[in-house]
PDB file of N, CA and C in Angstrom:
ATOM      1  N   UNK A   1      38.119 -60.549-113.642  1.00  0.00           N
ATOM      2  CA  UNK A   1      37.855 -59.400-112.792  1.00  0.00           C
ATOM      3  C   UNK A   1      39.025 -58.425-112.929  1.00  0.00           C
ATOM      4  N   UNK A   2      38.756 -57.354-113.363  1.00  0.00           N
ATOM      5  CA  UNK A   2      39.530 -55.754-113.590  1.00  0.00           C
ATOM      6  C   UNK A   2      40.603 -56.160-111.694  1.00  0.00           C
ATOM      7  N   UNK A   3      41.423 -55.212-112.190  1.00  0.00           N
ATOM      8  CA  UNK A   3      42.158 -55.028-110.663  1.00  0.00           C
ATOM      9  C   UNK A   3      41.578 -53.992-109.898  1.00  0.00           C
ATOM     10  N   UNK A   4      41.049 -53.169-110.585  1.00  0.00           N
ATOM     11  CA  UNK A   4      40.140 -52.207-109.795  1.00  0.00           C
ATOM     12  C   UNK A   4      38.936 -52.393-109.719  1.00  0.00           C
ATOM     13  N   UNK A   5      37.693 -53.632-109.649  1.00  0.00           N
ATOM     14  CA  UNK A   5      37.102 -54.176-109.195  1.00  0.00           C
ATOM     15  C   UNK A   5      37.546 -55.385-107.973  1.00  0.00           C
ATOM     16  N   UNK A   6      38.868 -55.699-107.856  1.00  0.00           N
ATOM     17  CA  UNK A   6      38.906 -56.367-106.635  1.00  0.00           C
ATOM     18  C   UNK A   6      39.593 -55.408-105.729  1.00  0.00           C
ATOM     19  N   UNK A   7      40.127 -54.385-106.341  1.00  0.00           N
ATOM     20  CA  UNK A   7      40.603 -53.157-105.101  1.00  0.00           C
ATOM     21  C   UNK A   7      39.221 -52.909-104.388  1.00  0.00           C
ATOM     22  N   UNK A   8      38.021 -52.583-105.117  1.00  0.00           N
ATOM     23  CA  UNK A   8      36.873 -52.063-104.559  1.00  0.00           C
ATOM     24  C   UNK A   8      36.246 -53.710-103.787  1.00  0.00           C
ATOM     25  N   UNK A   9      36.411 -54.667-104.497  1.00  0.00           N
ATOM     26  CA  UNK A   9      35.853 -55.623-102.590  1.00  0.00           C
ATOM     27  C   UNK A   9      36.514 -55.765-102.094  1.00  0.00           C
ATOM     28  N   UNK A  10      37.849 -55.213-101.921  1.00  0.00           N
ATOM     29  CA  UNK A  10      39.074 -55.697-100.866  1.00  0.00           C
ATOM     30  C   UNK A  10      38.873 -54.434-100.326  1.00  0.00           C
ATOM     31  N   UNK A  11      38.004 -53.205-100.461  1.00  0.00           N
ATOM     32  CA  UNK A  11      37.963 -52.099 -99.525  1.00  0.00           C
ATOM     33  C   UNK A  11      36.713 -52.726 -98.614  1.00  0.00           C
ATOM     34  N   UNK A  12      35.851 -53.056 -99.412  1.00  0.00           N
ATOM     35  CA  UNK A  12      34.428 -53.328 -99.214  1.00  0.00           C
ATOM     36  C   UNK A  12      34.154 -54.398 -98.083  1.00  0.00           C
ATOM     37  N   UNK A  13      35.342 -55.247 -98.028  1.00  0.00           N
ATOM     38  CA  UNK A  13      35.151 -56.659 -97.378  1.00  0.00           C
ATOM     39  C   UNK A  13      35.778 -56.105 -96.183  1.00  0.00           C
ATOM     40  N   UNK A  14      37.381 -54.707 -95.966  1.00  0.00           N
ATOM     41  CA  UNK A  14      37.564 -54.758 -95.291  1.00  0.00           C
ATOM     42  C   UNK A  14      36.613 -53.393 -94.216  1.00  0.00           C
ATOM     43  N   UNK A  15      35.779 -52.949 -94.719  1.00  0.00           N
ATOM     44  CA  UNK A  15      35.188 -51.980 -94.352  1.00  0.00           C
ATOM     45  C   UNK A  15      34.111 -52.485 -93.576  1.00  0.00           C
ATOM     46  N   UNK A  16      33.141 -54.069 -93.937  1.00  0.00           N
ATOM     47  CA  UNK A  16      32.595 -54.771 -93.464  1.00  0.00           C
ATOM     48  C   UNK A  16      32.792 -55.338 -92.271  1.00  0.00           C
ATOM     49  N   UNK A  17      34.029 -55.904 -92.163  1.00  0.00           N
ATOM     50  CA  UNK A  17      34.871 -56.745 -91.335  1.00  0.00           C
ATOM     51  C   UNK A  17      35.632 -55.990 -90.056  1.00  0.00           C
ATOM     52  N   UNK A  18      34.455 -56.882 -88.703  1.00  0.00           N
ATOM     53  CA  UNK A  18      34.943 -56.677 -87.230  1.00  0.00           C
ATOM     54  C   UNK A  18      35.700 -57.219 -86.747  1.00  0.00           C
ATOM     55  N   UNK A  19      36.891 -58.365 -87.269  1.00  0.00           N
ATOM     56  CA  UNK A  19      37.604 -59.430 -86.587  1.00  0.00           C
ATOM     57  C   UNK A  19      38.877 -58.509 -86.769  1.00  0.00           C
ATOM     58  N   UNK A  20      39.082 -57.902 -85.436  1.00  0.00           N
ATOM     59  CA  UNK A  20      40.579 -57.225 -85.169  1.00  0.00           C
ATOM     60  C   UNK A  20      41.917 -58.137 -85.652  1.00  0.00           C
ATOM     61  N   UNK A  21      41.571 -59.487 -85.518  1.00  0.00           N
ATOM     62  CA  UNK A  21      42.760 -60.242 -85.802  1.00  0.00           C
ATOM     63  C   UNK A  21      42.776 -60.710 -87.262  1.00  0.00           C
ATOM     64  N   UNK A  22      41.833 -60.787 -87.944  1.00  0.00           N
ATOM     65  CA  UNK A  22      42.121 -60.771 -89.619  1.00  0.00           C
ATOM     66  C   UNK A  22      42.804 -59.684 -90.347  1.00  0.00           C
ATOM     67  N   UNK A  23      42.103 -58.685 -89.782  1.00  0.00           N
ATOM     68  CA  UNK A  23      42.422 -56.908 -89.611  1.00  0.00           C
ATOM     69  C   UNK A  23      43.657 -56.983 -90.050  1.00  0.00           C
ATOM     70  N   UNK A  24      44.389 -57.244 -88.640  1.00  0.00           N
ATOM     71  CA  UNK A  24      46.446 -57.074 -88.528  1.00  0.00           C
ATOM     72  C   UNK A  24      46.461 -57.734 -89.515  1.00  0.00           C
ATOM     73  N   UNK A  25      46.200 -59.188 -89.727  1.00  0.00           N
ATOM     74  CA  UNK A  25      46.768 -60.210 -90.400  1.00  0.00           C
ATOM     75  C   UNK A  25      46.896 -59.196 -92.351  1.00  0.00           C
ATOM     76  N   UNK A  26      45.901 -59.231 -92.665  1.00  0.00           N
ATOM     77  CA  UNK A  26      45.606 -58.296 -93.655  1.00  0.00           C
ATOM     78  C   UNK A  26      46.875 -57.249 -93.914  1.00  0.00           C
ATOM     79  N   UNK A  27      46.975 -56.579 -93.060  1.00  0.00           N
ATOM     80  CA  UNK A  27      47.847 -55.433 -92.754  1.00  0.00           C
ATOM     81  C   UNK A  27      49.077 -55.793 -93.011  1.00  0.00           C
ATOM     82  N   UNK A  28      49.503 -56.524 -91.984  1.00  0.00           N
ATOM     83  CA  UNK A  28      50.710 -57.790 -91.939  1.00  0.00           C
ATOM     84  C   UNK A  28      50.709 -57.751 -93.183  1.00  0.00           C
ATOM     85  N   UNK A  29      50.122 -58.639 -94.196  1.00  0.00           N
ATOM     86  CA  UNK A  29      50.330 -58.661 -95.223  1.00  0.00           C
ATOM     87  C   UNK A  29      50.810 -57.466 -96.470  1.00  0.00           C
ATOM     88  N   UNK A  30      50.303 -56.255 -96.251  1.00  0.00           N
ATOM     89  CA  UNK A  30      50.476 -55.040 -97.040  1.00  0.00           C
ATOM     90  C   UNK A  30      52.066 -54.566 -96.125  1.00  0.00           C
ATOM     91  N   UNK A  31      52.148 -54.779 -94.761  1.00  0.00           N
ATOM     92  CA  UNK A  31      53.431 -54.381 -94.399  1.00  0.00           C
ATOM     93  C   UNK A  31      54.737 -54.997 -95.028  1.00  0.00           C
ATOM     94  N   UNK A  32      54.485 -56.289 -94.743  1.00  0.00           N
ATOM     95  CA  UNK A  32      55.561 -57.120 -95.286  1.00  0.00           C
ATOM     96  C   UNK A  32      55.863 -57.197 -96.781  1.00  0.00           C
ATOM     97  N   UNK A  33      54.827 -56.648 -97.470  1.00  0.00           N
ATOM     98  CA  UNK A  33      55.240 -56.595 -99.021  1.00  0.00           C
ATOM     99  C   UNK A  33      56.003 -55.404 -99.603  1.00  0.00           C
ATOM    100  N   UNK A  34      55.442 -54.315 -98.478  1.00  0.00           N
ATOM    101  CA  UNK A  34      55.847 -52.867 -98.231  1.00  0.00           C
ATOM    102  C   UNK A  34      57.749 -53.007 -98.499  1.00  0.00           C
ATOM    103  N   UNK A  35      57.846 -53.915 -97.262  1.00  0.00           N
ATOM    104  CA  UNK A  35      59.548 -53.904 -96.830  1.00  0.00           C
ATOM    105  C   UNK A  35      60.349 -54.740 -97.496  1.00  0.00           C
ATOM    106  N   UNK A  36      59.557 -55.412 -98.498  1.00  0.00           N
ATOM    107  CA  UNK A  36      60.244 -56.474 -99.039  1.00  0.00           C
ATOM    108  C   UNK A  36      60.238 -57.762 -98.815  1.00  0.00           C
ATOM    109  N   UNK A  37      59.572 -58.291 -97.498  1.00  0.00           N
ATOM    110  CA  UNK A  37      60.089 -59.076 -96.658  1.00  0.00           C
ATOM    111  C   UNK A  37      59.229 -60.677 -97.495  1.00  0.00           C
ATOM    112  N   UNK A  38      59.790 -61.400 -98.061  1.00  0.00           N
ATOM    113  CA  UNK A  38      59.461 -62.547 -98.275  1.00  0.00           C
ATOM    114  C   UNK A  38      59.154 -64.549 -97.747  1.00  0.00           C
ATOM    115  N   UNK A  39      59.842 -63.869 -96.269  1.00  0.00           N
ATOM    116  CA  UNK A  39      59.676 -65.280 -95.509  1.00  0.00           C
ATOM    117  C   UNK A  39      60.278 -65.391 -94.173  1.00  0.00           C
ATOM    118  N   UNK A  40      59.861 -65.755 -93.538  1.00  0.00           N
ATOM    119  CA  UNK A  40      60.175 -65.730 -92.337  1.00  0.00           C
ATOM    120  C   UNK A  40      61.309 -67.170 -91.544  1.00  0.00           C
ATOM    121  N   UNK A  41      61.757 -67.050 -90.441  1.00  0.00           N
ATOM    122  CA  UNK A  41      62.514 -67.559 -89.777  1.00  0.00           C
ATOM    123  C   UNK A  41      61.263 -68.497 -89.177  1.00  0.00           C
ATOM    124  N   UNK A  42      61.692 -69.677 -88.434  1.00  0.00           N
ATOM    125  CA  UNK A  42      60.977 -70.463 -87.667  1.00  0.00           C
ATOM    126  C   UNK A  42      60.796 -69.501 -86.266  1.00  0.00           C
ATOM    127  N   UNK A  43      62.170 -68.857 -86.416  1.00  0.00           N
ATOM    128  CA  UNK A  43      61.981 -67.927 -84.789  1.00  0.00           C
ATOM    129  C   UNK A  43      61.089 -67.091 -84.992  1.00  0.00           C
ATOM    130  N   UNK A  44      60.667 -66.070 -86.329  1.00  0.00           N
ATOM    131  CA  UNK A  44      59.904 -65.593 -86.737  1.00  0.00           C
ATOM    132  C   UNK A  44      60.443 -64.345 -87.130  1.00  0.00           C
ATOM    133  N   UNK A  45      61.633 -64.317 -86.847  1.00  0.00           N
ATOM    134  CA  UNK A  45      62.531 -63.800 -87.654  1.00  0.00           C
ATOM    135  C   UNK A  45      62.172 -62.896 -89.412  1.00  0.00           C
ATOM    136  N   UNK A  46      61.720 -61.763 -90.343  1.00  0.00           N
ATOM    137  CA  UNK A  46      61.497 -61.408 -91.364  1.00  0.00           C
ATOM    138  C   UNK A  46      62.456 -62.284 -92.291  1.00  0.00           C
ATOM    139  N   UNK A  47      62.601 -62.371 -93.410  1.00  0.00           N
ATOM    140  CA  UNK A  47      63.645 -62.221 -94.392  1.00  0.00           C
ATOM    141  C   UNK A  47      63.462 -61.370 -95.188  1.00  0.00           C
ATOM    142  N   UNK A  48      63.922 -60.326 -95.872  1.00  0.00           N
ATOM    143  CA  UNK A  48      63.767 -60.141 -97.224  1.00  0.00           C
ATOM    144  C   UNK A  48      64.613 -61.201 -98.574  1.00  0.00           C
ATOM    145  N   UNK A  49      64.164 -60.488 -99.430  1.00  0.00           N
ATOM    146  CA  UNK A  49      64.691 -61.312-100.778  1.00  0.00           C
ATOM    147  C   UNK A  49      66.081 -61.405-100.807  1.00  0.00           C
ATOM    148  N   UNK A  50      66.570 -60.496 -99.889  1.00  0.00           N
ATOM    149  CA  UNK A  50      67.619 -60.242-100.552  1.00  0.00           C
ATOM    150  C   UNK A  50      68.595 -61.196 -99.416  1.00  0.00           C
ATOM    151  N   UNK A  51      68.014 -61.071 -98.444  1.00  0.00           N
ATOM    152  CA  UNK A  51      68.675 -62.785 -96.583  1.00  0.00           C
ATOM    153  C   UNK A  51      68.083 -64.041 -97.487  1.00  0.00           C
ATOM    154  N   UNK A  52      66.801 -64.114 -97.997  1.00  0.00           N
ATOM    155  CA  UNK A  52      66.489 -65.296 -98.393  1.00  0.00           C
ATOM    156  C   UNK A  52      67.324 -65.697 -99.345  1.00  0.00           C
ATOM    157  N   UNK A  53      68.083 -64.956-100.360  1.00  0.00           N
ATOM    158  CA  UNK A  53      68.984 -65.599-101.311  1.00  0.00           C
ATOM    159  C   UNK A  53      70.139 -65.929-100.866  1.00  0.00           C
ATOM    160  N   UNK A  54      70.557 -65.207 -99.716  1.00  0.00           N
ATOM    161  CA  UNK A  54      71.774 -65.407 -99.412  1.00  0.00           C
ATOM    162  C   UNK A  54      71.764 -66.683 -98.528  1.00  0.00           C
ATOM    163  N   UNK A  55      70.656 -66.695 -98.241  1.00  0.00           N
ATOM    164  CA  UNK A  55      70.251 -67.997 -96.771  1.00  0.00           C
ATOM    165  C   UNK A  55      70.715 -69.157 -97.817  1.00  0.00           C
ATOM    166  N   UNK A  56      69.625 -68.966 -99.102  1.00  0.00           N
ATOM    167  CA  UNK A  56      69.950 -70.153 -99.952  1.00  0.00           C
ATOM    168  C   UNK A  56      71.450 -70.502-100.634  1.00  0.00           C
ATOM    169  N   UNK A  57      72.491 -69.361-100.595  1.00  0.00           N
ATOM    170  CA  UNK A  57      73.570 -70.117-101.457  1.00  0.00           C
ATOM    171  C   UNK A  57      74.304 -70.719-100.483  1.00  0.00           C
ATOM    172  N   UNK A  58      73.926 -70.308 -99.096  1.00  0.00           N
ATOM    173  CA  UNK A  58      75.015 -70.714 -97.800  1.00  0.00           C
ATOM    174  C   UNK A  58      74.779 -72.231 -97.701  1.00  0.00           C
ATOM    175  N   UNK A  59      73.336 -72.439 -97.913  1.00  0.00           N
ATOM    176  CA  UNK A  59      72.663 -73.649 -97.819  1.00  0.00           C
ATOM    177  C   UNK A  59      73.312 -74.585 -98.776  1.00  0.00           C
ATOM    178  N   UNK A  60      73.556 -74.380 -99.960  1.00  0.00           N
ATOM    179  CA  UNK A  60      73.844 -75.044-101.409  1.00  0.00           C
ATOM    180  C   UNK A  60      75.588 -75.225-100.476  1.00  0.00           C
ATOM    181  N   UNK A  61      76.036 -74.167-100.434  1.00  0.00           N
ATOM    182  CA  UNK A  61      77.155 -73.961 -99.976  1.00  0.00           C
ATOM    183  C   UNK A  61      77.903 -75.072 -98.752  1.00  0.00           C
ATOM    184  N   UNK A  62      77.069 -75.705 -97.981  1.00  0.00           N
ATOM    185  CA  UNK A  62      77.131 -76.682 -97.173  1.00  0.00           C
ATOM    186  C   UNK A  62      77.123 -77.713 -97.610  1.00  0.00           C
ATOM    187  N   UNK A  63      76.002 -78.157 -98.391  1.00  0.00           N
ATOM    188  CA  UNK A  63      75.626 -79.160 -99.281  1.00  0.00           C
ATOM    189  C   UNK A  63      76.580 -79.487-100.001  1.00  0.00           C
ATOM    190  N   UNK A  64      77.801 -78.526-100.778  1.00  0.00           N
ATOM    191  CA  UNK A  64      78.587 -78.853-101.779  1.00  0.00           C
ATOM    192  C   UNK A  64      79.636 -79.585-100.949  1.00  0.00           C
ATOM    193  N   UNK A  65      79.833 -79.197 -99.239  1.00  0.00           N
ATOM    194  CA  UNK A  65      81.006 -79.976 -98.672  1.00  0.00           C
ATOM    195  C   UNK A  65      80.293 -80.521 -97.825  1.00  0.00           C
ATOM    196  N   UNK A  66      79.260 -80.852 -98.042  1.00  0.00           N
ATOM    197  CA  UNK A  66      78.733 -82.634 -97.199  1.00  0.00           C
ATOM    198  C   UNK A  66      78.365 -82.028 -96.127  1.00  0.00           C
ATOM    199  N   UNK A  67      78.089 -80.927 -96.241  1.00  0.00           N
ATOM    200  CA  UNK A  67      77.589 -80.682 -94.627  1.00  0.00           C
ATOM    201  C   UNK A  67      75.973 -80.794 -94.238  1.00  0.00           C
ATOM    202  N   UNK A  68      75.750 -82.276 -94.283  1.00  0.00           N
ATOM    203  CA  UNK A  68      74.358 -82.488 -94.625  1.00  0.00           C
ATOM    204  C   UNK A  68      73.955 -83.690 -93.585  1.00  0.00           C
ATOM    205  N   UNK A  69      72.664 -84.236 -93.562  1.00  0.00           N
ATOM    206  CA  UNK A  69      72.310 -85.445 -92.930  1.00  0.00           C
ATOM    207  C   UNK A  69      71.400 -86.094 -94.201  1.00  0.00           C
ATOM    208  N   UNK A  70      71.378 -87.518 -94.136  1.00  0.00           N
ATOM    209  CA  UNK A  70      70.625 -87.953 -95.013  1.00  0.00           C
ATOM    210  C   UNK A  70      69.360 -88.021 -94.542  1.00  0.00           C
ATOM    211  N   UNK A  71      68.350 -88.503 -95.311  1.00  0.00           N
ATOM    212  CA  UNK A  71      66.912 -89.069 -94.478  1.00  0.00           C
ATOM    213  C   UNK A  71      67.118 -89.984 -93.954  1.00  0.00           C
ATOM    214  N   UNK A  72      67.293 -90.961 -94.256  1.00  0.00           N
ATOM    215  CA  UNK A  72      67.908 -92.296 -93.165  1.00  0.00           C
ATOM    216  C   UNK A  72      68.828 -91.573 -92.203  1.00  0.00           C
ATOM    217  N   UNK A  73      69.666 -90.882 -92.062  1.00  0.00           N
ATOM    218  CA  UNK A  73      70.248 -90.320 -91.381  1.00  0.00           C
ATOM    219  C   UNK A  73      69.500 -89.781 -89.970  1.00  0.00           C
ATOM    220  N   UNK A  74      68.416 -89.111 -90.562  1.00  0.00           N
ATOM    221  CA  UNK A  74      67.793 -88.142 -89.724  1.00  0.00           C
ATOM    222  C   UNK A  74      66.697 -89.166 -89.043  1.00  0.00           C
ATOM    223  N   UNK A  75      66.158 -90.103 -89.557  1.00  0.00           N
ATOM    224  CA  UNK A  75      65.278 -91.362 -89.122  1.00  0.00           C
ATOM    225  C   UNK A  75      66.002 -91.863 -88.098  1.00  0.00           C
ATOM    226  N   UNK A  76      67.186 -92.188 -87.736  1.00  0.00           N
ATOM    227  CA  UNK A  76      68.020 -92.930 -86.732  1.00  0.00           C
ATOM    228  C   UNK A  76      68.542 -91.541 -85.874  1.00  0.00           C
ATOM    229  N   UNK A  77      68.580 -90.401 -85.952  1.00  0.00           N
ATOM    230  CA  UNK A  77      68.893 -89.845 -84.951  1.00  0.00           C
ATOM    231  C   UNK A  77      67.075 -89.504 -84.297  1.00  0.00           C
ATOM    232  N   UNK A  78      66.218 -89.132 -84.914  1.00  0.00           N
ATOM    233  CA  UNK A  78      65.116 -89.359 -84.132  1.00  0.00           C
ATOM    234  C   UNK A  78      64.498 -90.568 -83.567  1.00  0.00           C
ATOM    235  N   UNK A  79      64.864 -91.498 -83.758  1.00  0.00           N
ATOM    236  CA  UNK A  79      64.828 -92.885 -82.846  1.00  0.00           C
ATOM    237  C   UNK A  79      65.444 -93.067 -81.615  1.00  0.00           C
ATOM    238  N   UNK A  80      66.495 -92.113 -81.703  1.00  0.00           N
ATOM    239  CA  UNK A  80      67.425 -91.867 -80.630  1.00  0.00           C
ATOM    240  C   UNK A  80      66.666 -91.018 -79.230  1.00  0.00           C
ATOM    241  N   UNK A  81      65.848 -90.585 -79.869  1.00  0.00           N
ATOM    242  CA  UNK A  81      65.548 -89.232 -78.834  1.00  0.00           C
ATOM    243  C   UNK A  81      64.736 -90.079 -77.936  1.00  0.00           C
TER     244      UNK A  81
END
């Protein structure tokens, strides 16, 4: 399928379509690609590409000085709770 045959059912489907909340979601989607934004926080927090890389070397960055829990680790502190 051409890209400008699924531009025309992605007008078509949304021109069809009464569910206000697919709607945003949809939208949501064209916004967030708009800004860059590639992933979100658990808080719900945006990231772009550019927090998400940095999120990741901080991460590696911990990891390199043990600043970690193991899985067994994390198995015995949730036993705890």
């Amino acid at each position: 399928m051409s890209i400008e045959a699924i531009k025309l059912e992605l007008v078509r489907y949304i021109l069809r379509n009464q569910d206000k909340s697919l709607l945003e979601k949809v939208k949501s989607i064209f916004e967030n690609e708009d800004q860059g934004i590639v992933a979100r926080e658990i808080s719900g927090e945006h990231l772009t590409r550019s927090d998400y890389l940095q999120s990741l070397l901080e991460s590696e960055a911990e990891i390199e000085e043990g600043k970690f829990m193991t899985q067994e680790e994390i198995k015995k502190a949730v036993e705890k709770w």
